[in-house]
Protein backbone atom coordinates (compact mmCIF):
# COMPACT_ATOMS: atom_id res chain seq x y z
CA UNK A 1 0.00 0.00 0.00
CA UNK A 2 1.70 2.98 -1.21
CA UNK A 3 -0.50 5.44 0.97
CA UNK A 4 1.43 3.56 3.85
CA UNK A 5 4.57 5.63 3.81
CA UNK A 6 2.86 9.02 4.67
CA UNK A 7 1.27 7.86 7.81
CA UNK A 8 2.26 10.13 10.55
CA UNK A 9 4.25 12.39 8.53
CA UNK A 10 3.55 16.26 7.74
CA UNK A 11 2.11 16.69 3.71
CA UNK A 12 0.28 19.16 1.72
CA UNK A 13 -2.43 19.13 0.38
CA UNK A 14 -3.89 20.96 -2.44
CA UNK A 15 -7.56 21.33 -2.77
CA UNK A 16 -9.64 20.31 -5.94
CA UNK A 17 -12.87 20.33 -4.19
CA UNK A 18 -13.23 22.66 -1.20
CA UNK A 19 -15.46 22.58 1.57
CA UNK A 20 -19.30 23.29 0.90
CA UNK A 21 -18.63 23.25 -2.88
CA UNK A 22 -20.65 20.64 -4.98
CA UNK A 23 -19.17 17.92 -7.27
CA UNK A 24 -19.16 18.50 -10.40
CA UNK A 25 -20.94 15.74 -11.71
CA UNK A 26 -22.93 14.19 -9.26
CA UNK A 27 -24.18 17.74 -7.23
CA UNK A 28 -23.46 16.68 -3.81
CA UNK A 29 -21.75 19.11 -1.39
CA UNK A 30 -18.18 18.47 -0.02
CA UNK A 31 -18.73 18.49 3.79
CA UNK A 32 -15.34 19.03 4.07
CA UNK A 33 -11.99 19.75 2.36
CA UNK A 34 -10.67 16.86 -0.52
CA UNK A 35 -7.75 17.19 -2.76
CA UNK A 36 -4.26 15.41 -3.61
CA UNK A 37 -1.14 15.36 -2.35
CA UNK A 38 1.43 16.32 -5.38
CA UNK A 39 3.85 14.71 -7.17
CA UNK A 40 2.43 11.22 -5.73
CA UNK A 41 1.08 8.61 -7.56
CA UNK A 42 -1.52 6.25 -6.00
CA UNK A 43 -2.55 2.61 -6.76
CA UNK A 44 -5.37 4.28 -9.57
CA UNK A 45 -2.07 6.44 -11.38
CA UNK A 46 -3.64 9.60 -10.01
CA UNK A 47 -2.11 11.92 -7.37
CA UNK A 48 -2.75 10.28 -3.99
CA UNK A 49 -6.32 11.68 -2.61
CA UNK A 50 -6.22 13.66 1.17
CA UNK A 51 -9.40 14.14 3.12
CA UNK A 52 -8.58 17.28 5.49
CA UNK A 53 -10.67 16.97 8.44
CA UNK A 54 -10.25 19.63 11.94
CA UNK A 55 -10.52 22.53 9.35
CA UNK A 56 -13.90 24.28 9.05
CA UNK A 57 -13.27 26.81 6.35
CA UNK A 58 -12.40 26.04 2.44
CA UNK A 59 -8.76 25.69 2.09
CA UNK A 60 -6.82 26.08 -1.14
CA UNK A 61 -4.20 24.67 0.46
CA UNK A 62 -2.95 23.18 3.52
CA UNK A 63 -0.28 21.39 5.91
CA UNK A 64 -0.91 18.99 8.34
CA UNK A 65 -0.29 15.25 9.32
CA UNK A 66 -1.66 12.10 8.09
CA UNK A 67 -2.84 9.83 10.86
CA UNK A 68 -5.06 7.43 8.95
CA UNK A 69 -5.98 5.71 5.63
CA UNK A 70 -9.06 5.04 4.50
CA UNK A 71 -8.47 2.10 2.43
CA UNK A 72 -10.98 1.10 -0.40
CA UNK A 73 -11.41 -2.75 -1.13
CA UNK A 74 -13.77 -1.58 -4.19
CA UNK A 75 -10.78 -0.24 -5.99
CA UNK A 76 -7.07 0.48 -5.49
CA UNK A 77 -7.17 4.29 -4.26
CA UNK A 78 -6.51 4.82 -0.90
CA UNK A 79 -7.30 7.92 0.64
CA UNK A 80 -4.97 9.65 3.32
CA UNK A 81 -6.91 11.54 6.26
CA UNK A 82 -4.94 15.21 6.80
CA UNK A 83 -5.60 17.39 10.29
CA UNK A 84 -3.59 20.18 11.77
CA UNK A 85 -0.80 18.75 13.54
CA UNK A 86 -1.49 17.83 17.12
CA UNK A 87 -5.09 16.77 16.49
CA UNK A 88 -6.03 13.47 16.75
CA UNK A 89 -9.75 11.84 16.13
CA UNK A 90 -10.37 8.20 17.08
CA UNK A 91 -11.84 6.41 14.05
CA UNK A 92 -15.66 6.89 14.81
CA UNK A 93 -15.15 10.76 14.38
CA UNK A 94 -12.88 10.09 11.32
């Protein structure tokens, strides 16, 4: 699992679809920040997907650390979980 390595270090991540924005096919609202971390490539040869949670605002961009992945058995793109450093959310809240 590629996504491995960045648990519990510091990345950026830059925002293709910020909070409270809808997506751009299916209309449904972000309830929270999602983008990529770049110059990664993930198990689906796209930039690696980052969920920023502890943030309520849109973000353009932002640094934080990765303490979890949310792996996907439907496919192979793992998504890394992003919050300001010193945060930490048990997985229910995640």
């Amino acid at each position: 699992m590629l996504a491995k390595k960045y648990l519990n270090k510091v990345v950026t991540v830059k925002m293709d679809r910020q909070l409270g924005t809808a997506h751009p096919k299916h209309g449904w609202i972000y309830e929270t920040n999602y983008g990529f971390i770049p110059n990664t490539v993930s198990g689906d040869g796209e930039e690696l997907d980052a969920y920023v949670l502890g943030v309520d605002e849109p973000l353009e961009e932002f640094t934080g650390r990765c303490i979890a992945i949310i792996h996907r058995t439907d496919d192979n793109d793992d998504k890394l979980v992003v919050v300001p450093d010193g945060l930490d959310l048990d997985d229910e809240t995640i």
